[in-house]
N, C-alpha and C. Protein backbone atom coordinates (compact mmCIF):
# COMPACT_ATOMS: atom_id res chain seq x y z
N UNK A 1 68.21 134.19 35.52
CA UNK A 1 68.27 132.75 35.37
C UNK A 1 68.08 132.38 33.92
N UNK A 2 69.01 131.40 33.41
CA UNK A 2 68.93 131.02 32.28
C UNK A 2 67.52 130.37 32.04
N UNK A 3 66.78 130.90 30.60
CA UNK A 3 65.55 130.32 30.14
C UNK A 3 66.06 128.97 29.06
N UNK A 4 67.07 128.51 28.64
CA UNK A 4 66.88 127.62 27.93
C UNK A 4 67.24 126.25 28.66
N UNK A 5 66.80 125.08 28.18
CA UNK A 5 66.86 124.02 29.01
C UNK A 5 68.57 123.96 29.02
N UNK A 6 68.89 123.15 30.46
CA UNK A 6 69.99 122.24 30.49
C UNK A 6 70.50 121.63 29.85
N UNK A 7 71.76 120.95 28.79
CA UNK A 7 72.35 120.19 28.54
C UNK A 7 72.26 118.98 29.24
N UNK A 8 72.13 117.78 29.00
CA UNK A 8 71.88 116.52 29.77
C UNK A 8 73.13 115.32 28.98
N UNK A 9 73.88 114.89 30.13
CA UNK A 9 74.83 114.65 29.30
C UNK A 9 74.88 112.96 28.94
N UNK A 10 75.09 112.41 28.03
CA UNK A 10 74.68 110.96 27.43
C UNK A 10 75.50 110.15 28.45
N UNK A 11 76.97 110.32 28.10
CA UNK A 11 77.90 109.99 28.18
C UNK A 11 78.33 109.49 29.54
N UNK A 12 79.23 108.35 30.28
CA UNK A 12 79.38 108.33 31.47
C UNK A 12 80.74 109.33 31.97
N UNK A 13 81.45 109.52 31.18
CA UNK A 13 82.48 110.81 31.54
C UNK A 13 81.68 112.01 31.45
N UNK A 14 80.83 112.56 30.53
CA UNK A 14 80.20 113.24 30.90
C UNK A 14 79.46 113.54 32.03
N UNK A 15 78.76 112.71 32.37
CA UNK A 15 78.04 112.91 33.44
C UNK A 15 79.05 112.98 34.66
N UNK A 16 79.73 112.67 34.62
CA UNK A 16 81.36 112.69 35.95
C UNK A 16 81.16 114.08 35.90
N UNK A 17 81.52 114.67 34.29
CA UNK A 17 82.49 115.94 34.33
C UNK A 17 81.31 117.09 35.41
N UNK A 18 80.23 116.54 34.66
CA UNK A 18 79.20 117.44 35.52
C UNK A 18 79.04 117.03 36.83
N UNK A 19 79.12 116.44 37.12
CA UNK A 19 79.18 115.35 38.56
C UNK A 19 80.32 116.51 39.33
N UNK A 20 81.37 116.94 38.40
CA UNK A 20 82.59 117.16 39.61
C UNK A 20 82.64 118.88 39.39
N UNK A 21 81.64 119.47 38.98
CA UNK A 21 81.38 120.47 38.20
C UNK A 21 81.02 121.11 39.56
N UNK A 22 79.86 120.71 39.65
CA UNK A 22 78.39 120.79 40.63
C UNK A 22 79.47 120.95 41.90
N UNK A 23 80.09 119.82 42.22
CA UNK A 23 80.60 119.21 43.82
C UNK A 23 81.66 121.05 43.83
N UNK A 24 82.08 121.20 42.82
CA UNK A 24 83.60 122.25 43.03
C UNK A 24 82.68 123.42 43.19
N UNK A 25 81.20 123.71 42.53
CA UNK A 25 80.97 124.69 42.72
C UNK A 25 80.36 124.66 44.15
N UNK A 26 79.49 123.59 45.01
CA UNK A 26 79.42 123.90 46.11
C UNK A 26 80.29 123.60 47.19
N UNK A 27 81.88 123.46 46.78
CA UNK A 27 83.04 123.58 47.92
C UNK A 27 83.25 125.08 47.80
N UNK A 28 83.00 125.68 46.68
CA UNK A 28 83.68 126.92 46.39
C UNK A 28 82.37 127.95 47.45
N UNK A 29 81.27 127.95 47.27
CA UNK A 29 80.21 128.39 47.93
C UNK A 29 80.39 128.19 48.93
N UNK A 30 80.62 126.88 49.59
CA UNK A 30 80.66 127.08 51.07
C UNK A 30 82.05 127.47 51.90
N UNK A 31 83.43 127.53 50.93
CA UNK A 31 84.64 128.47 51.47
C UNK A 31 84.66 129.27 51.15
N UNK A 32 84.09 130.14 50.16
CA UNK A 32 84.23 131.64 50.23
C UNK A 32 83.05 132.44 49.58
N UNK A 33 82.15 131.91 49.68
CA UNK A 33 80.94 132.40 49.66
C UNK A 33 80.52 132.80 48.04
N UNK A 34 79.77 133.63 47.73
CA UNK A 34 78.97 133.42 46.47
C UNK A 34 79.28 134.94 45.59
N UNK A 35 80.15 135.40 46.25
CA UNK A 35 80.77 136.88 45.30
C UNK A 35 81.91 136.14 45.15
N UNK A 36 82.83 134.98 45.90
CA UNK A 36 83.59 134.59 44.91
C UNK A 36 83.12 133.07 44.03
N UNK A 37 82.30 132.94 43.95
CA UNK A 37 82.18 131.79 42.97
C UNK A 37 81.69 132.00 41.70
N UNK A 38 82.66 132.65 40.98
CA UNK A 38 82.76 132.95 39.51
C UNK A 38 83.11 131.34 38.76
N UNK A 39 82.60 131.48 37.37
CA UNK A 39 82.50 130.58 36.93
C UNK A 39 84.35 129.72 36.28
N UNK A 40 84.75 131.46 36.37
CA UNK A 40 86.32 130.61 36.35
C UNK A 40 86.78 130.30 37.60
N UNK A 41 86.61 130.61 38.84
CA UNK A 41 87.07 129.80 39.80
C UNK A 41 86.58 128.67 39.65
N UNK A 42 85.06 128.49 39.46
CA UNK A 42 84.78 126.92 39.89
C UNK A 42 85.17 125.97 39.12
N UNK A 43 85.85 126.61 37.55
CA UNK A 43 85.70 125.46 36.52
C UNK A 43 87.39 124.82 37.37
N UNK A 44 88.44 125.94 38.05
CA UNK A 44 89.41 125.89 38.42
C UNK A 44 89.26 124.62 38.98
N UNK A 45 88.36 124.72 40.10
CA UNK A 45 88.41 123.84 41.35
C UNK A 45 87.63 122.41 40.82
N UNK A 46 87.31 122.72 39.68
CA UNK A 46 86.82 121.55 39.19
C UNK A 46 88.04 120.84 38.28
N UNK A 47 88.82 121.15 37.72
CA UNK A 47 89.98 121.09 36.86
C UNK A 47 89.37 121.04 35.54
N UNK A 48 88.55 121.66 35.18
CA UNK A 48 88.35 121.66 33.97
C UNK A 48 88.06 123.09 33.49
N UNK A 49 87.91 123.61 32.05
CA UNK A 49 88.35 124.59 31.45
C UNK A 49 87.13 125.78 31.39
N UNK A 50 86.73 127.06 31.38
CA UNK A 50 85.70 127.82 31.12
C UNK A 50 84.84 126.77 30.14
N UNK A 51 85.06 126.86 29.18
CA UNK A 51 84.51 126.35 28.09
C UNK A 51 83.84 125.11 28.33
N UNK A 52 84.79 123.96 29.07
CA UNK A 52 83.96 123.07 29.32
C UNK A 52 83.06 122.95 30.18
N UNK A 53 82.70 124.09 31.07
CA UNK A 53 81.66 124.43 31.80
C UNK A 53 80.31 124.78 31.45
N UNK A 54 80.72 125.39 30.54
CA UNK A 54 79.35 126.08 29.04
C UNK A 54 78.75 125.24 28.60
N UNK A 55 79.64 124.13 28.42
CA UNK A 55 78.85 122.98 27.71
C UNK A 55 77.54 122.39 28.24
N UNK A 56 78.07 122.43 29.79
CA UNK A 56 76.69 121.94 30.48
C UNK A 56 75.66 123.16 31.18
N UNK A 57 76.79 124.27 31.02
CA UNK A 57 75.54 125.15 32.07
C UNK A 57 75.69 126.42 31.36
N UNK A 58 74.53 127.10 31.29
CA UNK A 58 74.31 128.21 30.51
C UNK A 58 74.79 129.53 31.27
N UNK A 59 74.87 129.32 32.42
CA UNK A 59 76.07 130.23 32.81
C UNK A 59 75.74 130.49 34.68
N UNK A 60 76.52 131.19 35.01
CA UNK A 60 76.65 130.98 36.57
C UNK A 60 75.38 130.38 37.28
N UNK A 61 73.93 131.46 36.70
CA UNK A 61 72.91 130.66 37.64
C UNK A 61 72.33 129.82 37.42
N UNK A 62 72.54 129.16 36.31
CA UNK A 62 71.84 127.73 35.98
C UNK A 62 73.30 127.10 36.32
N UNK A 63 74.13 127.14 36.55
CA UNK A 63 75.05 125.73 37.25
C UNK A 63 74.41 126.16 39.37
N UNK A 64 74.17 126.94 39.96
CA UNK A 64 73.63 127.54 40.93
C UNK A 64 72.62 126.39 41.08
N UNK A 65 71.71 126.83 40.26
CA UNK A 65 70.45 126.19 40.44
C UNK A 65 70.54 124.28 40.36
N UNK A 66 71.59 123.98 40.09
CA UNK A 66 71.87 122.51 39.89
C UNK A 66 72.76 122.41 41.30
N UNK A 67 73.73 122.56 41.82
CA UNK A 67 73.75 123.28 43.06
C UNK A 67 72.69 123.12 44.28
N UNK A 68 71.46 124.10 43.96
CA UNK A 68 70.30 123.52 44.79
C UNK A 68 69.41 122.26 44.58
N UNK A 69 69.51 122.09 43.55
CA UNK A 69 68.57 120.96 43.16
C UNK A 69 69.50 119.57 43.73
N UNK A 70 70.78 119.55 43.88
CA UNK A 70 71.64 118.76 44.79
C UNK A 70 71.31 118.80 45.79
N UNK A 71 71.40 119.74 46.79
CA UNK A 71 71.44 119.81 48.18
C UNK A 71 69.74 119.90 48.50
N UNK A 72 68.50 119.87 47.66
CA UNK A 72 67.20 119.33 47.82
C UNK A 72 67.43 118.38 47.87
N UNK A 73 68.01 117.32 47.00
CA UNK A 73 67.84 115.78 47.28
C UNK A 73 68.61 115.60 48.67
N UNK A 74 69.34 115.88 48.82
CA UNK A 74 69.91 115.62 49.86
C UNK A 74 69.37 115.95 51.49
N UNK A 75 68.65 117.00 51.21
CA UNK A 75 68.05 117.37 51.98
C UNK A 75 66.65 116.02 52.50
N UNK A 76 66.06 115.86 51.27
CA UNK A 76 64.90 115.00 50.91
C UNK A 76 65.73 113.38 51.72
N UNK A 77 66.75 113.33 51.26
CA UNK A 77 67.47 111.74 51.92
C UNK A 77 67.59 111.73 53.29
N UNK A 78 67.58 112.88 54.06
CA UNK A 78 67.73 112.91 55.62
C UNK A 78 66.20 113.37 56.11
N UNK A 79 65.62 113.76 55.77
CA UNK A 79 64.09 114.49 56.51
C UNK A 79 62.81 113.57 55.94
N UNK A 80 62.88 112.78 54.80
CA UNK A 80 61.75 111.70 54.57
C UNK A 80 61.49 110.33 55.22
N UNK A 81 63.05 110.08 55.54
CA UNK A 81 63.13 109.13 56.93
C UNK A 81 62.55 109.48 57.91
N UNK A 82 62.78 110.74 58.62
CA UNK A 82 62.61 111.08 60.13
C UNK A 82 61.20 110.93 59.68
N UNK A 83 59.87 111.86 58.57
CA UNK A 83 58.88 111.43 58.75
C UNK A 83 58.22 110.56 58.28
N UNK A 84 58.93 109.34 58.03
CA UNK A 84 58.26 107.55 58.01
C UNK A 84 58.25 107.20 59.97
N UNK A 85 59.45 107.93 60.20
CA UNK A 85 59.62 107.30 62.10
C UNK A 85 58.35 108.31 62.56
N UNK A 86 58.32 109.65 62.25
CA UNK A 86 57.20 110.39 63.21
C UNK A 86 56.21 109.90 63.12
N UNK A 87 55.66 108.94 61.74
CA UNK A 87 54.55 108.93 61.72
C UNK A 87 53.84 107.68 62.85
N UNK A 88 54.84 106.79 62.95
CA UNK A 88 54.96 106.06 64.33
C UNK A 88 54.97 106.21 65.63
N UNK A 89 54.80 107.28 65.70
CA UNK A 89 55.03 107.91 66.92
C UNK A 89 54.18 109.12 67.36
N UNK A 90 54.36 109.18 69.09
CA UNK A 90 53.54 110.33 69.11
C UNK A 90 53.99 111.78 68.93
N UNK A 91 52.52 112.82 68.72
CA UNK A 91 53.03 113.75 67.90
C UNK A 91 54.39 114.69 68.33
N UNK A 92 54.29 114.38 69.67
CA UNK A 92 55.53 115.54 70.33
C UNK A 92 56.41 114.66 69.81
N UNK A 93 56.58 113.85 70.03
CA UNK A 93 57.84 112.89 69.63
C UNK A 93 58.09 112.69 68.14
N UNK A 94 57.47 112.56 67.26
CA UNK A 94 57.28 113.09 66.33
C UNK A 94 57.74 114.39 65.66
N UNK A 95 57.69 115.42 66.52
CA UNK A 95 57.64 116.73 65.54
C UNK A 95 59.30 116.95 66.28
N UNK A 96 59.52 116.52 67.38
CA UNK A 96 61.10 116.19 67.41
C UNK A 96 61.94 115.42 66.66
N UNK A 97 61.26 114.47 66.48
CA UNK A 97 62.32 113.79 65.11
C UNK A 97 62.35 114.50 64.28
N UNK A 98 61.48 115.21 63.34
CA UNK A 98 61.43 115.91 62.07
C UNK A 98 62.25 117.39 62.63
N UNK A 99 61.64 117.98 63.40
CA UNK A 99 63.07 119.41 63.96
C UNK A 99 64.00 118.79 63.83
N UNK A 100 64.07 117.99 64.59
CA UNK A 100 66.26 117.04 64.70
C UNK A 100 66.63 117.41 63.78
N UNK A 101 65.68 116.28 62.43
CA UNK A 101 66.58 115.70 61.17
C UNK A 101 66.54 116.98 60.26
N UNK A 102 65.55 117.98 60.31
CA UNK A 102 65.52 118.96 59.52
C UNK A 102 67.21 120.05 60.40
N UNK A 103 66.84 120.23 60.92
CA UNK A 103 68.54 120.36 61.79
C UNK A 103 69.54 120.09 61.62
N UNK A 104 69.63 119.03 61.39
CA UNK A 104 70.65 118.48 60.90
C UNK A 104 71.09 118.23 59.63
N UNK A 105 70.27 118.24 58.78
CA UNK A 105 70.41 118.43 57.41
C UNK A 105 71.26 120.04 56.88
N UNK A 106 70.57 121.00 57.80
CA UNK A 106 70.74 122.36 57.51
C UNK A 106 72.12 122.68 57.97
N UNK A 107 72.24 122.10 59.28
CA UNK A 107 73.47 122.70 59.86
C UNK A 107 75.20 121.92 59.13
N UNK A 108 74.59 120.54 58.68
CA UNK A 108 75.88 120.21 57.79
C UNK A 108 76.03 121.21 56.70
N UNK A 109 75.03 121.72 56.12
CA UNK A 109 75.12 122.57 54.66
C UNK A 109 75.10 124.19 54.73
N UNK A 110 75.08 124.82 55.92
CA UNK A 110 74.59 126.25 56.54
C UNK A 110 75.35 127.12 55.70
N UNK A 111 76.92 127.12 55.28
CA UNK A 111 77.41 127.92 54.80
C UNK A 111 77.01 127.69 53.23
N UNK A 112 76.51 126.88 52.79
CA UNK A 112 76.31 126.54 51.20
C UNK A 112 74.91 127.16 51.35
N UNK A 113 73.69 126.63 52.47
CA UNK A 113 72.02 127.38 52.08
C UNK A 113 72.52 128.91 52.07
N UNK A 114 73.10 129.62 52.95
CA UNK A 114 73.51 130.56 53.04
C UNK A 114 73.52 131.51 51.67
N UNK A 115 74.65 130.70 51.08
CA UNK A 115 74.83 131.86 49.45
C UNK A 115 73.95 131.51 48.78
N UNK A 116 73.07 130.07 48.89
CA UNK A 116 72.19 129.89 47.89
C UNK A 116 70.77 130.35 48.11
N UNK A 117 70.33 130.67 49.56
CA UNK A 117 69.80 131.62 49.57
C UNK A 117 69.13 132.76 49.43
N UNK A 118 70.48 133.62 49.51
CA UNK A 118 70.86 135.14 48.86
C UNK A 118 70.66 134.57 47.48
N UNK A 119 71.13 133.78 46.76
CA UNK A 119 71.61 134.07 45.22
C UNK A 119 70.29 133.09 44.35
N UNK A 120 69.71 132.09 44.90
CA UNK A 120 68.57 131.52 44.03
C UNK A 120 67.28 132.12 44.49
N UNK A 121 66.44 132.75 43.22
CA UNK A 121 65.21 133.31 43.25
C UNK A 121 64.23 132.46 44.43
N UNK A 122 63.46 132.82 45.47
CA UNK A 122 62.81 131.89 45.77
C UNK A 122 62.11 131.21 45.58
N UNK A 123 61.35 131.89 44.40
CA UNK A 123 59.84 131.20 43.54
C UNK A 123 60.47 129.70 42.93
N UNK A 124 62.09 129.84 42.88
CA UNK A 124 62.65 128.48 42.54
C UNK A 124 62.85 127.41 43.22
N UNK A 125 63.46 128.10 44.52
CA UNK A 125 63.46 127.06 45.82
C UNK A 125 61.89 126.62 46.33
N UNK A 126 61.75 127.42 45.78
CA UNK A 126 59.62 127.05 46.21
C UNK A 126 59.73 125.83 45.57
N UNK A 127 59.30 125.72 43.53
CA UNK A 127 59.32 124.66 43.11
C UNK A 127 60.45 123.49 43.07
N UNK A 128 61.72 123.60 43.39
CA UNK A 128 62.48 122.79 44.06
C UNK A 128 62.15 121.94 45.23
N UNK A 129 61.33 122.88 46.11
CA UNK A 129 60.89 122.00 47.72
C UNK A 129 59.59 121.17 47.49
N UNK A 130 58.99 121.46 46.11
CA UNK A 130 57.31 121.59 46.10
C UNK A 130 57.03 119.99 46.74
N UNK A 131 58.12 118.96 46.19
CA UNK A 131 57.83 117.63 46.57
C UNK A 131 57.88 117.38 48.33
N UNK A 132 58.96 118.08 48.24
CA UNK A 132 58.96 117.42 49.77
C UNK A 132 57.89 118.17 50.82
N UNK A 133 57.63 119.60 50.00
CA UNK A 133 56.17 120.07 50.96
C UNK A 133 55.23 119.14 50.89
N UNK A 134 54.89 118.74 49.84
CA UNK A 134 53.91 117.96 49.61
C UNK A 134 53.31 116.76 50.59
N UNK A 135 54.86 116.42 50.73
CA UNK A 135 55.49 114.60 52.19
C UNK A 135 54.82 115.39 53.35
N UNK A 136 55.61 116.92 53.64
CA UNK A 136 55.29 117.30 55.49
C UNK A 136 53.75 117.86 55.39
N UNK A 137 53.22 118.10 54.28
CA UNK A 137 52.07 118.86 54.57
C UNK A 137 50.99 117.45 54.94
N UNK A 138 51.35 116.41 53.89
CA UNK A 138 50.54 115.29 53.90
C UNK A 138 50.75 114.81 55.61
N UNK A 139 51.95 114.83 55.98
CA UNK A 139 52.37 114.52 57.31
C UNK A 139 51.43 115.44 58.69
N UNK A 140 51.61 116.49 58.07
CA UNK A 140 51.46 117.27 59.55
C UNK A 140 49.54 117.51 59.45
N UNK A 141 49.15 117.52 58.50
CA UNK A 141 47.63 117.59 58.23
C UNK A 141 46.78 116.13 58.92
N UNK A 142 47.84 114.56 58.17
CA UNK A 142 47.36 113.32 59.02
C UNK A 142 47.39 113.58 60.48
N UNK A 143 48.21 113.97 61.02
CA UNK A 143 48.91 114.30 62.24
C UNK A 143 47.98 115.24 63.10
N UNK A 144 47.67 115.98 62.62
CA UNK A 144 46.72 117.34 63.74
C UNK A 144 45.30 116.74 63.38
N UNK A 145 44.83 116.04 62.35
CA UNK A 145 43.38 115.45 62.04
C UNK A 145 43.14 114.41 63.14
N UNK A 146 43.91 113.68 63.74
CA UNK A 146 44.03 112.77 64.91
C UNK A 146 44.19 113.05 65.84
N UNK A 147 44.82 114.75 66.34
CA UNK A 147 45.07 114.91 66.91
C UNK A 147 43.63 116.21 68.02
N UNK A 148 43.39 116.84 66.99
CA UNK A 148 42.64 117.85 66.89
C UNK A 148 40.66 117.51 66.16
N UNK A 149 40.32 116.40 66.22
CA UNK A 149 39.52 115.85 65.82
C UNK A 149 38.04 117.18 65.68
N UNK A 150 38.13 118.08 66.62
CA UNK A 150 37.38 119.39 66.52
C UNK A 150 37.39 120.44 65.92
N UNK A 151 38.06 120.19 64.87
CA UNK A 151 38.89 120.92 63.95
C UNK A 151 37.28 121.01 62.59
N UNK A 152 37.05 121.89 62.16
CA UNK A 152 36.47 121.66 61.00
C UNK A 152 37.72 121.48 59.95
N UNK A 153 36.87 121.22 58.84
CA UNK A 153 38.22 120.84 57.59
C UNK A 153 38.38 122.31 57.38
N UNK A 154 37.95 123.14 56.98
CA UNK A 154 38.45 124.72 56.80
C UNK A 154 39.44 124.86 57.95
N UNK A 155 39.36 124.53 59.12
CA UNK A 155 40.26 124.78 60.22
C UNK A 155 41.72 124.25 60.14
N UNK A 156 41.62 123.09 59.84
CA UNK A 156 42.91 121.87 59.69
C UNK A 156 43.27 122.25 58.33
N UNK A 157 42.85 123.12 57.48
CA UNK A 157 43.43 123.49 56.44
C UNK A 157 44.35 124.18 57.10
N UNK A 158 43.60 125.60 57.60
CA UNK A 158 44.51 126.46 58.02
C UNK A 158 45.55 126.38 59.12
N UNK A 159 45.69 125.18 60.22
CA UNK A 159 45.88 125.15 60.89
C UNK A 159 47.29 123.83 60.04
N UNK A 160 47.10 123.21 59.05
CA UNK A 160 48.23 122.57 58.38
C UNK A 160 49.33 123.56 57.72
N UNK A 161 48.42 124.38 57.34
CA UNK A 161 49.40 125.35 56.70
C UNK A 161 50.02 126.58 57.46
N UNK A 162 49.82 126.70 58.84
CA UNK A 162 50.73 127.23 59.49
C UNK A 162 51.50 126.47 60.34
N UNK A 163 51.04 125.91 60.73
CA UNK A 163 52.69 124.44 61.09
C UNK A 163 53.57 123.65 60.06
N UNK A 164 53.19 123.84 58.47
CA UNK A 164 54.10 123.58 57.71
C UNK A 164 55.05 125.01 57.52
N UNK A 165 54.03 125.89 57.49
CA UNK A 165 55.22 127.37 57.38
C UNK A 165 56.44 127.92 58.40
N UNK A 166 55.68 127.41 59.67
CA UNK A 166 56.53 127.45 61.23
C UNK A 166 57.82 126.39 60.72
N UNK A 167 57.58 125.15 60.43
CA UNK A 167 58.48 124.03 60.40
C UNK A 167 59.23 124.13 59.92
N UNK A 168 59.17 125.19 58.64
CA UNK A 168 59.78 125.44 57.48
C UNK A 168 60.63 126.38 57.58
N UNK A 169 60.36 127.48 58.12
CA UNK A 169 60.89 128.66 58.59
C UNK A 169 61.43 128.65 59.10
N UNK A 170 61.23 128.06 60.71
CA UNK A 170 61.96 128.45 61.87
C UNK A 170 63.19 127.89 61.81
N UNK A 171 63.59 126.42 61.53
CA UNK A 171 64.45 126.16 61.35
C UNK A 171 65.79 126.33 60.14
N UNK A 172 65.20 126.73 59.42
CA UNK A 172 66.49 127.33 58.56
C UNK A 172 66.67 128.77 58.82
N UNK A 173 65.97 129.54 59.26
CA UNK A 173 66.14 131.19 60.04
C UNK A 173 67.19 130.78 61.31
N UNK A 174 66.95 129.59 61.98
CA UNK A 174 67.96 129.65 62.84
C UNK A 174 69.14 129.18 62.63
N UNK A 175 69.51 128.31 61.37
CA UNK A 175 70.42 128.13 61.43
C UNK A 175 71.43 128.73 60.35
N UNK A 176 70.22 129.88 59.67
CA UNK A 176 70.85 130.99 58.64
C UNK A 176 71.44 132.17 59.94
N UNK A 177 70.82 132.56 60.81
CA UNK A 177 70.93 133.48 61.55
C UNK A 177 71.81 133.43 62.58
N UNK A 178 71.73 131.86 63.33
CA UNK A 178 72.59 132.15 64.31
C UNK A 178 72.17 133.03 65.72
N UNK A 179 71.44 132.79 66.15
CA UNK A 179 70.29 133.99 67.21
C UNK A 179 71.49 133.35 68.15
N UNK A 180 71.70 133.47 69.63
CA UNK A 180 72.64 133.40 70.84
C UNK A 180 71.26 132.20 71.42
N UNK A 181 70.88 131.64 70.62
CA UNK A 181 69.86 130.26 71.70
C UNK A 181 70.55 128.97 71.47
N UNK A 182 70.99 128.10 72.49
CA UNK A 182 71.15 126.70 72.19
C UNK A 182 69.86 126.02 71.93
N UNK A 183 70.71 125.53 70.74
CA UNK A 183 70.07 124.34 69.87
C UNK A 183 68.93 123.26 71.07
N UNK A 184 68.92 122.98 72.07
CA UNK A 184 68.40 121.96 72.80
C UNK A 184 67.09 123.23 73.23
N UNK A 185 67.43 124.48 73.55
CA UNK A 185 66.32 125.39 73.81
C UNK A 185 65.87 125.67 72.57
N UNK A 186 66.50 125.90 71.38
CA UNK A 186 65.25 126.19 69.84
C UNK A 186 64.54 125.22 70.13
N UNK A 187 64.72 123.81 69.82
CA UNK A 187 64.09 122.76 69.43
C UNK A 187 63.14 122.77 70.84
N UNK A 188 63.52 122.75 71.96
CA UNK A 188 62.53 122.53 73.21
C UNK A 188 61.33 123.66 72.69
N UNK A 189 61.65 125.23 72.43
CA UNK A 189 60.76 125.79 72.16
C UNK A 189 59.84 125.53 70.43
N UNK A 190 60.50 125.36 69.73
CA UNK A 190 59.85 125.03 68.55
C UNK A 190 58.50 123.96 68.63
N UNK A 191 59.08 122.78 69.48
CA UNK A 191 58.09 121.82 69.71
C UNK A 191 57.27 122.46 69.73
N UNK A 192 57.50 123.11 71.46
CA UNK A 192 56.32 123.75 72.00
C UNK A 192 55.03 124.42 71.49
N UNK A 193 55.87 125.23 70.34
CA UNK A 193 54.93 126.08 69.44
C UNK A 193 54.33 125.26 68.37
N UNK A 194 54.36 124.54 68.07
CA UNK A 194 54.40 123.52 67.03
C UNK A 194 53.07 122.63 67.78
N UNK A 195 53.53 121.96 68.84
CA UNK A 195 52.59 120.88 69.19
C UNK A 195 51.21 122.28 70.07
N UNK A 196 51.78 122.94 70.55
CA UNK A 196 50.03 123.71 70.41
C UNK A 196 49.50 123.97 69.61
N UNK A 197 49.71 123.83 68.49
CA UNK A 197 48.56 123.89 67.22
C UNK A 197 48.76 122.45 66.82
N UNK A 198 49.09 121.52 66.83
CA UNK A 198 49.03 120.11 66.43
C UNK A 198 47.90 119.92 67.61
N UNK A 199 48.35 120.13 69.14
CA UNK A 199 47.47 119.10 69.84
C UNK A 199 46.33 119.89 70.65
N UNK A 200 46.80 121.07 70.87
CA UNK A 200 46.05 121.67 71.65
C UNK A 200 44.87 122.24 71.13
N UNK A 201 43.58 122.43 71.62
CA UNK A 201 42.62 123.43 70.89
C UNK A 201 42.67 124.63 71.53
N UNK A 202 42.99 125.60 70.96
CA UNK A 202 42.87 126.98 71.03
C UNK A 202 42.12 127.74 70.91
N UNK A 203 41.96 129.20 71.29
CA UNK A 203 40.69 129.69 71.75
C UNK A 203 40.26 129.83 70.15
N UNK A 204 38.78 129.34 69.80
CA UNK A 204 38.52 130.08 68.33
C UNK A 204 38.24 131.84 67.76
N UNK A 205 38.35 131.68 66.65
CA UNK A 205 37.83 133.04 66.13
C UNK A 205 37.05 134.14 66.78
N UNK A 206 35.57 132.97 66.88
CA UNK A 206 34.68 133.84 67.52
C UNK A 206 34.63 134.22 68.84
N UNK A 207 35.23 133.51 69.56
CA UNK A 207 35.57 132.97 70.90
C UNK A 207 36.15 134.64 71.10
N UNK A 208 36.85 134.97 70.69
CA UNK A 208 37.34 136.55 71.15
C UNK A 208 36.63 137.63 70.35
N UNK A 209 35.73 137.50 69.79
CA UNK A 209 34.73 138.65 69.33
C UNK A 209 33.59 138.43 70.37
N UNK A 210 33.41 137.58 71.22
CA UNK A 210 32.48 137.49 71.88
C UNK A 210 32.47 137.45 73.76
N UNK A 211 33.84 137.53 73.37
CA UNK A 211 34.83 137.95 74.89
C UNK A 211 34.19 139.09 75.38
């Protein structure tokens, strides 16, 4: 990954050119995947020249990484809604809206997360997501503290941070993977797993050393 900053472009054609830069490289990613999205195909599909590609991006994986930092916001425009509605709601109902919309976000873009994936470091997609972890963790921590009131705070720590990792996981593993489950059975089971640690209290620690 390129270490020097981005080019940022003043200009309002500029910012187009990069505008249509970005869009060609993730049509090209999601029709033929990420061994062919060389930087002369994409400048192709962009209609503009090698060179004028350089200008803005230091070379394949820093235009990549702009790429993801697209399809985060985008991501962020469909899943920060669903949790303004969950938070209205109760938690099963709730953690179904946020599966849905997280669902649906993924499955319009599956062949694009796909190469980007494989091809962006994760420690990047980490700090790429860091904001919107920030929204579900704040979410799902309010959420099981109301729910789970027997919780010590050491508990609802740990118990936030494995239903943000489940939430996080499960659903883009399934729709990277493709397992033979309909979508109405993931989500029926995801809840499931999901709202027993949101609502349910479970046996504790000691509770089975003393079994």
């Amino acid at each position: 990954m390129a270490e020097n900053p981005r080019r940022q472009p003043q200009q309002e054609r500029s910012r187009q050119t990069v505008e249509r830069i970005i869009t060609a490289a993730a049509r090209v990613l999601e029709r033929e995947g990420d061994r062919a999205a060389t930087t002369n195909r994409i400048a192709a599909e962009a209609g503009v020249s090698p060179g004028s590609l350089y200008q803005y991006f230091a070379d394949r994986d820093d235009l990549l990484l702009a790429v993801t930092e697209r399809v985060v916001t985008e991501f962020e425009a469909r899943v920060v809604p669903a949790l303004r509605a969950a938070a209205r709601e109760d938690v099963v109902t709730g953690i179904v809206t946020v599966v849905g919309a997280t669902l649906d976000a993924m499955e319009e873009r599956a062949p694009l997360l796909r190469a980007l994936t494989a091809r962006v470091p994760g420690d990047r997609q980490e700090e790429l997501l860091r904001a919107l972890r920030a929204r579900v963790t704040d979410f799902v921590y309010a959420s099981t503290a109301r729910n789970r009131p027997e919780l010590s705070p050491v508990e609802l720590e740990r118990v936030t941070w494995m239903l943000v990792e489940l939430a996080q996981t499960l659903p883009l593993r399934y729709v990277l993977d493709r397992p033979p489950i309909p979508r109405d059975e993931f989500v029926r089971d995801a809840v499931r797993l999901l709202a027993t640690h949101a609502i349910e209290a479970g046996p504790r620690a000691d509770d089975g050393a003393q079994a």
